[in-house]
C-alpha atoms as a PDB file:
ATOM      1  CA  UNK A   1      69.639  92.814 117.852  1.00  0.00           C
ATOM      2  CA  UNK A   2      72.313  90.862 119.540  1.00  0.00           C
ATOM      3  CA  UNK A   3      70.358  87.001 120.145  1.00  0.00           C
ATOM      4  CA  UNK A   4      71.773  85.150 123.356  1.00  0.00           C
ATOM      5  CA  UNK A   5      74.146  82.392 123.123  1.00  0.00           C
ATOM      6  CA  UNK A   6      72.342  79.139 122.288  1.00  0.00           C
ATOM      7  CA  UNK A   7      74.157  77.226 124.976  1.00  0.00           C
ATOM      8  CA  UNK A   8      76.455  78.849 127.820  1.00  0.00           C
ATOM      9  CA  UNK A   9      80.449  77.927 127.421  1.00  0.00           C
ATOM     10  CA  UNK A  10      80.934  75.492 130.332  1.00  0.00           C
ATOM     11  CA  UNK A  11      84.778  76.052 129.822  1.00  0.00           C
ATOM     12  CA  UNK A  12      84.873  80.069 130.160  1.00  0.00           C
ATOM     13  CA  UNK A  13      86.302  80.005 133.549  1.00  0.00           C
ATOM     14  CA  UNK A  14      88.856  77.327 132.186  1.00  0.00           C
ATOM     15  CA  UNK A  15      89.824  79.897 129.246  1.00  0.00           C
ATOM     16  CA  UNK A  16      89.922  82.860 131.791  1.00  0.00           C
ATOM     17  CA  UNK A  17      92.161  80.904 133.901  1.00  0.00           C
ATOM     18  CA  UNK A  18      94.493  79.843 131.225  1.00  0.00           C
ATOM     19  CA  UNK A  19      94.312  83.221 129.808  1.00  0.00           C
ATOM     20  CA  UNK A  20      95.864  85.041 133.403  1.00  0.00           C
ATOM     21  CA  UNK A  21      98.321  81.787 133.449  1.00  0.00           C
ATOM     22  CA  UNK A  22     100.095  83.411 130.406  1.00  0.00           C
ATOM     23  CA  UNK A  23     100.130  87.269 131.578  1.00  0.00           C
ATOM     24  CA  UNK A  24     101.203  85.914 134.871  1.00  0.00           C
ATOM     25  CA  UNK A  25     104.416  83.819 132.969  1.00  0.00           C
ATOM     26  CA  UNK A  26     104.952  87.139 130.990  1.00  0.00           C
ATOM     27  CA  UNK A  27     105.424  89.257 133.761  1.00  0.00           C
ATOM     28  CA  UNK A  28     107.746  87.069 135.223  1.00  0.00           C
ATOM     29  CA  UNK A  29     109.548  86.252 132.457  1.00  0.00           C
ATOM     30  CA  UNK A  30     109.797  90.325 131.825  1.00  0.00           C
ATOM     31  CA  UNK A  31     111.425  90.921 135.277  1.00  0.00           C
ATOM     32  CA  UNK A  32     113.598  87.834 135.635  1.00  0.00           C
ATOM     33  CA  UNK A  33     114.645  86.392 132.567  1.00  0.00           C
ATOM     34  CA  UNK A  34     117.389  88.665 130.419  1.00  0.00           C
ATOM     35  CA  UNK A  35     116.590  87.478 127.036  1.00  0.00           C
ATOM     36  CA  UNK A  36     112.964  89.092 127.622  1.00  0.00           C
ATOM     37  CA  UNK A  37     113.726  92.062 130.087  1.00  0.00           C
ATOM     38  CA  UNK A  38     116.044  92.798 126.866  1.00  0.00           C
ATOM     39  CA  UNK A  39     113.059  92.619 124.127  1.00  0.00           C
ATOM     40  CA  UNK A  40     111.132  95.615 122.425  1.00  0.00           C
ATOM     41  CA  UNK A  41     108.534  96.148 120.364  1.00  0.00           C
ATOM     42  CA  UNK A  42     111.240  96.293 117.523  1.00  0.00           C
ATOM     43  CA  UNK A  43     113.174  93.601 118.170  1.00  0.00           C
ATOM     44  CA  UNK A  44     110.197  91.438 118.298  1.00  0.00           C
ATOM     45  CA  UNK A  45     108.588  92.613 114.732  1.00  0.00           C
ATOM     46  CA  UNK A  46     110.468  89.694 112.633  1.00  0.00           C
ATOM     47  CA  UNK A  47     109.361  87.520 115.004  1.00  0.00           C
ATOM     48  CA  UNK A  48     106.150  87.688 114.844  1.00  0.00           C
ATOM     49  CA  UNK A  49     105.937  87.469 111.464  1.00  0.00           C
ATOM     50  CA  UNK A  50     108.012  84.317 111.301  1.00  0.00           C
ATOM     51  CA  UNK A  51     105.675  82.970 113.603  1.00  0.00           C
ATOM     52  CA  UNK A  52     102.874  84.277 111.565  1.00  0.00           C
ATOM     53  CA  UNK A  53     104.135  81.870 108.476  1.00  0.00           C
ATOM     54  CA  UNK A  54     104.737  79.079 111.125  1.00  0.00           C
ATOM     55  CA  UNK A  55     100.955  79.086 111.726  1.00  0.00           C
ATOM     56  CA  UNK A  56     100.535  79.106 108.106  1.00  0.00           C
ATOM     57  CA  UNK A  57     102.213  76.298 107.051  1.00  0.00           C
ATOM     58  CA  UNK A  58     100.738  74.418 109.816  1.00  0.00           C
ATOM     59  CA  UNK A  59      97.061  75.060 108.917  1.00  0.00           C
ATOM     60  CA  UNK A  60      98.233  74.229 105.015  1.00  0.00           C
ATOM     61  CA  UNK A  61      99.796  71.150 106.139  1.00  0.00           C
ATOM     62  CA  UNK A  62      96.306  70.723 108.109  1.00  0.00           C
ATOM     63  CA  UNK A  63      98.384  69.748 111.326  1.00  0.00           C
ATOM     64  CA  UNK A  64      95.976  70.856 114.235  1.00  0.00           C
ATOM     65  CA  UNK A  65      98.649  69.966 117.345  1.00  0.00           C
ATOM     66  CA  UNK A  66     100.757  72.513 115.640  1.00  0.00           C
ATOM     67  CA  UNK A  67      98.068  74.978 114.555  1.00  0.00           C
ATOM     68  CA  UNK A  68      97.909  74.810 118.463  1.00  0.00           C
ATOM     69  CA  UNK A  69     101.323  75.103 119.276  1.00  0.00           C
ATOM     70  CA  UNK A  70     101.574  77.803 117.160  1.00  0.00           C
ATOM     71  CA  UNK A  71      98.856  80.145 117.887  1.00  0.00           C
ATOM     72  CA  UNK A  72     100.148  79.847 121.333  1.00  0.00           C
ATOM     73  CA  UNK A  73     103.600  81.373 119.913  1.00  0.00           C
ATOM     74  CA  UNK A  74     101.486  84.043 118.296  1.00  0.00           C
ATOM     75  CA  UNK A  75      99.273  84.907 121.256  1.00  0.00           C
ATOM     76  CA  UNK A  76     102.475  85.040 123.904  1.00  0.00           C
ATOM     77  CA  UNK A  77     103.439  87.819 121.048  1.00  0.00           C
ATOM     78  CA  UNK A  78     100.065  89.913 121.885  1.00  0.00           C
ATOM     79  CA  UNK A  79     100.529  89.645 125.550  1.00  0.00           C
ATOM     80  CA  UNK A  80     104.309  90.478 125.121  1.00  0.00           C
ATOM     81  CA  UNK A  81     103.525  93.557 122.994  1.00  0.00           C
ATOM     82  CA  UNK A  82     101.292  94.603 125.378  1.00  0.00           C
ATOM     83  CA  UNK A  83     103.732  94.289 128.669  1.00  0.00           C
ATOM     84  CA  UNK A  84     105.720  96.728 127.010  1.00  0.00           C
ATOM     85  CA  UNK A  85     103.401  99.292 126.343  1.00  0.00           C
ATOM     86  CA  UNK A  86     101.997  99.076 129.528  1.00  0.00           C
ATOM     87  CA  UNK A  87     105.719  99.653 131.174  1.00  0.00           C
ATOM     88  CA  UNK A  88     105.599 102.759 128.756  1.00  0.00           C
ATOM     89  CA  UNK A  89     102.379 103.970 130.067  1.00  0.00           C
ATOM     90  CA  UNK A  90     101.168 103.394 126.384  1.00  0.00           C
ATOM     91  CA  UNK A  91      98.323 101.151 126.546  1.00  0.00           C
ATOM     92  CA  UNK A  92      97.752  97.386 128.212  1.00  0.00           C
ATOM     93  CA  UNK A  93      96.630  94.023 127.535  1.00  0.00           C
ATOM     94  CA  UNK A  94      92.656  95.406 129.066  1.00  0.00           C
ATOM     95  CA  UNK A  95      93.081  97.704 126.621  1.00  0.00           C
ATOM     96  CA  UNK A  96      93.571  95.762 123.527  1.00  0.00           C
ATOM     97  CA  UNK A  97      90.933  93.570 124.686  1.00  0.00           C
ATOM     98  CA  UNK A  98      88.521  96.056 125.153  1.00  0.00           C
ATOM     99  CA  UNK A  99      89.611  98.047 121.411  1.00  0.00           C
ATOM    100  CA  UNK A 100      88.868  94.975 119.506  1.00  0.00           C
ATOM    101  CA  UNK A 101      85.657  94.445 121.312  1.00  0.00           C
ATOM    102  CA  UNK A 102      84.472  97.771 121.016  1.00  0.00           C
ATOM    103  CA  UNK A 103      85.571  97.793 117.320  1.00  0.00           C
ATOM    104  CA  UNK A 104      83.912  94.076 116.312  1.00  0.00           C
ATOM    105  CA  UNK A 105      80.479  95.557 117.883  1.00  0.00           C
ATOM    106  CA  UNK A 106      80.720  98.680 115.873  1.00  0.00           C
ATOM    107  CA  UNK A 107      81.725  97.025 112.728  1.00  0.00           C
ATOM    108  CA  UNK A 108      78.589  94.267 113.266  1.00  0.00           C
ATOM    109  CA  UNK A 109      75.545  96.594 113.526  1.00  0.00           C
ATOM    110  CA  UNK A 110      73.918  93.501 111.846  1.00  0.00           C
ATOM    111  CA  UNK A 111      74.064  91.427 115.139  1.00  0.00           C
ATOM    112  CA  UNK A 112      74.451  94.107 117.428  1.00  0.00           C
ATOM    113  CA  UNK A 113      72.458  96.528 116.146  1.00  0.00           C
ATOM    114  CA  UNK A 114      69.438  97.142 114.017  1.00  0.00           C
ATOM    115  CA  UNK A 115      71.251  96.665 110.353  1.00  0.00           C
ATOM    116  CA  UNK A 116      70.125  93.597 108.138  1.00  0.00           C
ATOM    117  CA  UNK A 117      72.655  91.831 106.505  1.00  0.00           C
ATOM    118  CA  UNK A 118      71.962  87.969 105.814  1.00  0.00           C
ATOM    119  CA  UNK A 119      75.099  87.337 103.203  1.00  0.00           C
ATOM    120  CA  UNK A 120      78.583  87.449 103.699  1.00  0.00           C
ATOM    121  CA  UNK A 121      79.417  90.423 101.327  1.00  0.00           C
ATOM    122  CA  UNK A 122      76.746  92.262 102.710  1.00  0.00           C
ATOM    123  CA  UNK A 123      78.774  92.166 106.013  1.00  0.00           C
ATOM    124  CA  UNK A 124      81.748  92.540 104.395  1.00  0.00           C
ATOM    125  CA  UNK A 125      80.287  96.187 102.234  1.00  0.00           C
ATOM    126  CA  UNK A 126      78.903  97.236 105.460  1.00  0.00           C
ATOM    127  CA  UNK A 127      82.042  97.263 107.143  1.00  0.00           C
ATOM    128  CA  UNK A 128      84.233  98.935 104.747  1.00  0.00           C
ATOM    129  CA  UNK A 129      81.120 101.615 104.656  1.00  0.00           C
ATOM    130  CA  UNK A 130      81.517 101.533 108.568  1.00  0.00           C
ATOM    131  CA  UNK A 131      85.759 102.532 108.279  1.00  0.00           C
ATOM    132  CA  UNK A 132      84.889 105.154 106.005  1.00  0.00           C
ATOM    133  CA  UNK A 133      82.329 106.630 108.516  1.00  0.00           C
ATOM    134  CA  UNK A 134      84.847 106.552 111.239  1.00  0.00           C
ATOM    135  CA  UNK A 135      87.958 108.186 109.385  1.00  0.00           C
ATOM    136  CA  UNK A 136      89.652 106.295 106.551  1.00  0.00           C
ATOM    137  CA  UNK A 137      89.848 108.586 103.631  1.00  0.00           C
ATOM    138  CA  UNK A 138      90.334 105.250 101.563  1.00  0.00           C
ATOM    139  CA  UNK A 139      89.080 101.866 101.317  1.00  0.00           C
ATOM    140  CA  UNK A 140      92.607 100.810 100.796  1.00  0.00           C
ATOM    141  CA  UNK A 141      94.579 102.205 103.915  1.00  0.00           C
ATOM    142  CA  UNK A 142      93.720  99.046 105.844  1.00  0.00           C
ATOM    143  CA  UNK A 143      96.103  97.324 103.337  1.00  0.00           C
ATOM    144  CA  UNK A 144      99.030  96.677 105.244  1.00  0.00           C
ATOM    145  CA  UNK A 145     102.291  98.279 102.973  1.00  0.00           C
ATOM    146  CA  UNK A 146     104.652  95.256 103.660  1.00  0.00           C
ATOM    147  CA  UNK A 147     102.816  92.691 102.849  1.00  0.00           C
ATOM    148  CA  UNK A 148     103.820  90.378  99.973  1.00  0.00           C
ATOM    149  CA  UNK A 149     102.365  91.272  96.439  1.00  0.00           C
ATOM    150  CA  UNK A 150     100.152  88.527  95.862  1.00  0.00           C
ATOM    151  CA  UNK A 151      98.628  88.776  99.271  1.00  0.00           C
ATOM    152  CA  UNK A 152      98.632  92.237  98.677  1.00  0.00           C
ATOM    153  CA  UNK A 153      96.804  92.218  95.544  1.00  0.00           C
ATOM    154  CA  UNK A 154      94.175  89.842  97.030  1.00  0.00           C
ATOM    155  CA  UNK A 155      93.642  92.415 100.159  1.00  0.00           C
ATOM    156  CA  UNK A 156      93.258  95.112  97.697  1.00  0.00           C
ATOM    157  CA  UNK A 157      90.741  93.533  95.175  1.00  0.00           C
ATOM    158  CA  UNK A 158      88.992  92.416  98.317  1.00  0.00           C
ATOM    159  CA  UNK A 159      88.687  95.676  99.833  1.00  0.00           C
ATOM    160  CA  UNK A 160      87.427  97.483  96.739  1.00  0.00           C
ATOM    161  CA  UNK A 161      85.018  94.851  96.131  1.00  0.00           C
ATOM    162  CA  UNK A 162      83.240  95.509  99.741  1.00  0.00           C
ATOM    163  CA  UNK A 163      82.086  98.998  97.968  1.00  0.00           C
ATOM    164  CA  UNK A 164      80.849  98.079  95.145  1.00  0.00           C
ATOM    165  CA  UNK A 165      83.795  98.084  92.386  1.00  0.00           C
ATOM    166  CA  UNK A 166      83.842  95.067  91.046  1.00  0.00           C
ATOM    167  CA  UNK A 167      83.460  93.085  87.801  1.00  0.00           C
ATOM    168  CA  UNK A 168      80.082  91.791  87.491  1.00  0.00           C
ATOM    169  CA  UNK A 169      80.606  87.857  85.875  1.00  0.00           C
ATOM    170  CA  UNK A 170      83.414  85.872  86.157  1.00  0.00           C
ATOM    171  CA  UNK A 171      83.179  85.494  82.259  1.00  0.00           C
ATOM    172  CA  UNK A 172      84.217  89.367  82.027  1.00  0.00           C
ATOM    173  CA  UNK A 173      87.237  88.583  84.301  1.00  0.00           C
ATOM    174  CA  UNK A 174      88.433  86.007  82.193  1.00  0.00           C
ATOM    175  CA  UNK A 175      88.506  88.146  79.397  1.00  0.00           C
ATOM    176  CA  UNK A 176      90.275  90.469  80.816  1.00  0.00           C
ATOM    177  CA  UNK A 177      92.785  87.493  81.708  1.00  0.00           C
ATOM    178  CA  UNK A 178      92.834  86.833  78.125  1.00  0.00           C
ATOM    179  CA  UNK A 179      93.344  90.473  77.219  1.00  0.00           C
ATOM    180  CA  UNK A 180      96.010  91.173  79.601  1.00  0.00           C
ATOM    181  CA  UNK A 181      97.558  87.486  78.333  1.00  0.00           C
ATOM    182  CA  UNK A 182      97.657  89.109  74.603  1.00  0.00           C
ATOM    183  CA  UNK A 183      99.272  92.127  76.380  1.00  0.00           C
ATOM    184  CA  UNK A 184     102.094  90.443  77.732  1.00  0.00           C
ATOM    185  CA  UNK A 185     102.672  88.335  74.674  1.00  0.00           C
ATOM    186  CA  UNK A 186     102.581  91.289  72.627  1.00  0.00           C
ATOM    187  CA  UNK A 187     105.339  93.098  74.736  1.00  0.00           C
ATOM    188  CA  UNK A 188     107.680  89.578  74.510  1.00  0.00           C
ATOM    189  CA  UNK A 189     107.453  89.936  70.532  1.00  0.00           C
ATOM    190  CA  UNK A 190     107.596  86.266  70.523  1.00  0.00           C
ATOM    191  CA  UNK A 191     107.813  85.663  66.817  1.00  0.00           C
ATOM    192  CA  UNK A 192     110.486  88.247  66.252  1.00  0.00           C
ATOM    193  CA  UNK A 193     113.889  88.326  67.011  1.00  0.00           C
ATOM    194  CA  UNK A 194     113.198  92.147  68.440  1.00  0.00           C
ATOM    195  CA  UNK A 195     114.452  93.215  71.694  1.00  0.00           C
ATOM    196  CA  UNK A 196     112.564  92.931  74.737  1.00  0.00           C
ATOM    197  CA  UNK A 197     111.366  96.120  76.769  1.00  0.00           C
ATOM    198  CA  UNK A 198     111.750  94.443  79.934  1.00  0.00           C
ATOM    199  CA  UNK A 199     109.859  97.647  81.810  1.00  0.00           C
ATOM    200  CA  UNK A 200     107.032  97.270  79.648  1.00  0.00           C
ATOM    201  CA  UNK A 201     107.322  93.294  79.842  1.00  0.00           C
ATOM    202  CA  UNK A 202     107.282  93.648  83.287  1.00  0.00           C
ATOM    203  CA  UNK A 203     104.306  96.354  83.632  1.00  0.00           C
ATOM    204  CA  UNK A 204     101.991  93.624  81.653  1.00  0.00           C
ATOM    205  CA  UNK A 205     103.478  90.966  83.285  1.00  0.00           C
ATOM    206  CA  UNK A 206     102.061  92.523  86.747  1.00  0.00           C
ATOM    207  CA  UNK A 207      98.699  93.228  85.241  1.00  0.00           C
ATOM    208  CA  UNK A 208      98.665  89.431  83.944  1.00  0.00           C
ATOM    209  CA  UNK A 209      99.182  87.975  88.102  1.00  0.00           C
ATOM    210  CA  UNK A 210      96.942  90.765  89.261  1.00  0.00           C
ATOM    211  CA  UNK A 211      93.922  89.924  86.608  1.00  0.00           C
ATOM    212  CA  UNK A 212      94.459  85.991  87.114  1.00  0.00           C
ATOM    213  CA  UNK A 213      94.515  86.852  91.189  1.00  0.00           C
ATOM    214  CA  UNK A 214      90.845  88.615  90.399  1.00  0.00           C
ATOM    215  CA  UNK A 215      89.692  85.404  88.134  1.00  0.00           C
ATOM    216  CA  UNK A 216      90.888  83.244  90.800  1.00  0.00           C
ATOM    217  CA  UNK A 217      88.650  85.380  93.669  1.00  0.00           C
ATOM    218  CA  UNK A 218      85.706  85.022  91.638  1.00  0.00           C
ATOM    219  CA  UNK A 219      86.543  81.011  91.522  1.00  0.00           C
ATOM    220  CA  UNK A 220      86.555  81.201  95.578  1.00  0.00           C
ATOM    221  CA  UNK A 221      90.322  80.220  95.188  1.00  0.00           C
ATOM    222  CA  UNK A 222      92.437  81.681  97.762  1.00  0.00           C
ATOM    223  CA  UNK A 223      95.376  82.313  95.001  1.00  0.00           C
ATOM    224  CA  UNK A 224      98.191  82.930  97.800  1.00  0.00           C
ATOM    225  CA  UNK A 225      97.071  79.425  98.379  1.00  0.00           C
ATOM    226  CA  UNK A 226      96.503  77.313  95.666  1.00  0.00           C
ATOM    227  CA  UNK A 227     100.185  79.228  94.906  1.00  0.00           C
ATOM    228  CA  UNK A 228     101.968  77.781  98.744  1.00  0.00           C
ATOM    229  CA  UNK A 229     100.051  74.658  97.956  1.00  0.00           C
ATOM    230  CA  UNK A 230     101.861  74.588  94.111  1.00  0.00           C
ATOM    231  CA  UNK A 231     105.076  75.293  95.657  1.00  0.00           C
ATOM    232  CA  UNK A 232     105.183  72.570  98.725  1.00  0.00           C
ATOM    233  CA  UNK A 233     104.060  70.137  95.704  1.00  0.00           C
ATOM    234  CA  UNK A 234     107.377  71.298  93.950  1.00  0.00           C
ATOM    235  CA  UNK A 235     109.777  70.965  96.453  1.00  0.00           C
ATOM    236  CA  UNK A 236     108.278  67.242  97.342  1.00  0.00           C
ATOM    237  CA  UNK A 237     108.859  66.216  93.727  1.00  0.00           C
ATOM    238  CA  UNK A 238     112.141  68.063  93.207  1.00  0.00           C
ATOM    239  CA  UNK A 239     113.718  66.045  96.854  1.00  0.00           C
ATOM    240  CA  UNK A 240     112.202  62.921  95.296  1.00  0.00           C
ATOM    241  CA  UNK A 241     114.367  63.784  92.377  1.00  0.00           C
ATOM    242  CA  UNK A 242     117.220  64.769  94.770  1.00  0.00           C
ATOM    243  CA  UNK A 243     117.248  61.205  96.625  1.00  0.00           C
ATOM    244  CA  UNK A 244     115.882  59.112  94.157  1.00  0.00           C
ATOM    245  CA  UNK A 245     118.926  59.775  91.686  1.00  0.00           C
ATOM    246  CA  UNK A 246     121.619  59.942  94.603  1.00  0.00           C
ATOM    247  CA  UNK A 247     120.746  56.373  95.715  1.00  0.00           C
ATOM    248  CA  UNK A 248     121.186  55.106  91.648  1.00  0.00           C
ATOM    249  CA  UNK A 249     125.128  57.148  91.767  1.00  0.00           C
ATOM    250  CA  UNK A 250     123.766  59.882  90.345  1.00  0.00           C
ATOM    251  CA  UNK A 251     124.382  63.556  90.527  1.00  0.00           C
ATOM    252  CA  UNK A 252     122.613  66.712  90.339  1.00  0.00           C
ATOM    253  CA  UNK A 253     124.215  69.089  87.663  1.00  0.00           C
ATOM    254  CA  UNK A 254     125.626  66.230  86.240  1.00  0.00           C
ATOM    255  CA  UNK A 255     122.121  64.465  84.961  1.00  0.00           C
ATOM    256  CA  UNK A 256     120.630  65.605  81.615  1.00  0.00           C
ATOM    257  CA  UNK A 257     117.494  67.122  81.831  1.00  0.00           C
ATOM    258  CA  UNK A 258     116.148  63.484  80.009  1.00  0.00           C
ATOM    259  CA  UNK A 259     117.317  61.755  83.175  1.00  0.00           C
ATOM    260  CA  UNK A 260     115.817  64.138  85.675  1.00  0.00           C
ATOM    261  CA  UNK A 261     112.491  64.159  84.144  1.00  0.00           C
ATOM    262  CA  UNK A 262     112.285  60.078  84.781  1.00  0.00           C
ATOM    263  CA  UNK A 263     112.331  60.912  88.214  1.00  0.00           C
ATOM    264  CA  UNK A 264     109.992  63.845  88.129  1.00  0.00           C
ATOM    265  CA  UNK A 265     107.673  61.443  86.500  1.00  0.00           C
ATOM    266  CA  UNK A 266     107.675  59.263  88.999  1.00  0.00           C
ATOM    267  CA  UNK A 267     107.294  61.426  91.670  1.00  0.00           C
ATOM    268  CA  UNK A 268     104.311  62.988  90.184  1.00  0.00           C
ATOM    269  CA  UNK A 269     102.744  59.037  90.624  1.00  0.00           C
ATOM    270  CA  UNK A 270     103.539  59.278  94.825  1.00  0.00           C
END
């Protein structure tokens, strides 16, 4: 059962007063400014997920002031969102509140109920079990359609993991990495002059990320990660390059690839 908080938050009425701060701005914002009398649900979609990969970058970049800043562009979203409904007689911010609350208490039987669960994937198989109960035919509808492939694949392997279906040892994932490896190499004919089927190519190719994404889970690597983290690395070294060779009278597109890599090397030393 549910324990009681181990020391009461001195700052709730602080939160609940910054909290009816915002939905007081949003109202008036809604009736007097005509950028946001203008905005619907719609219109606002791209913007949330831009803001979404704002946050992102900011936690990668492990920049708290604008992991701040930015979850306070995210959570003006929620309360925007729910203005609207509410002027459609749809739903309002109470009752978002109140659906996730019900829904985290229902999914957590293990603190607010009589369940035992004292590991993470415990918690994690016992709520999947818990969606099925309530009216998911699958395990995978709560994978969102539009999300990126990588994060995608991570979401689903995740998912199907929480019931069960799942390799045992990381060993056996890594040869499966090695298999599907062969696979793709096999499809490239790389020591023939044969043409490439570039479905096929691209069929093992997939299988390839998608084992390496389920090597990397069983490594605790968050592989949408470790990939941003690759790429930020990239584009450091690559402006190095840029700036480095500009302030010698150099040019891009101009520089042999001998050239270039002197710069790359050095940047890899910053």
């Amino acid at each position: 059962m549910k324990k009681p908080l181990s020391a009461p938050d001195l700052n709730r009425e602080a939160k609940l007063k910054a909290f009816d701060r915002l939905l007081t701005i949003m109202d008036e914002l809604r009736e007097n400014c005509p950028w946001d009398k203008k905005q619907t649900l719609e219109s606002l979609r791209h913007l949330t997920i831009e803001e979404t990969y704002e946050l992102s970058d900011s936690i990668l970049e492990s920049n708290p002031n604008e992991v701040k800043k930015e979850l306070g562009d995210l959570m003006l979203h929620n309360v925007f969102y729910a203005r609207i409904a509410s002027e459609q007689k749809q739903f309002d911010i109470a009752d978002v509140l109140n659906s996730i609350c019900d829904k985290l208490i229902e999914r957590h039987p293990h603190v607010y109920g009589d369940v035992v669960a004292n590991d993470e994937q415990t918690v994690k198989e016992n709520w999947e079990k818990i969606k099925l109960r309530t009216g998911n035919k699958s395990v995978l509808e709560g994978v969102p359609k539009s999300l990126p492939a990588l994060v995608k694949a991570i979401r689903i392997q995740d998912k199907a993991r929480g019931v069960g279906f799942d390799w045992e040892r990381k060993e056996q994932v890594w040869q499966k990495v090695e298999e599907e490896m062969q696979e793709f190499k096999n499809e490239f004919n790389v020591e023939t002059d044969q043409p490439i089927d570039k479905q096929k190519a691209m069929a093992e190719f997939g299988d390839l990320l998608f084992s390496l994404v389920n090597y990397s889970r069983f490594l605790e690597i968050d592989a949408e990660e470790a990939l941003e983290r690759t790429n930020k690395k990239f584009i450091k070294r690559f402006q190095y390059l840029e700036t480095e060779s500009a302030k010698d009278g150099k040019k891009m597109g101009e520089m042999t690839l001998a050239e270039m890599d002197e710069y790359w090397e050095r940047a890899k030393t910053l």
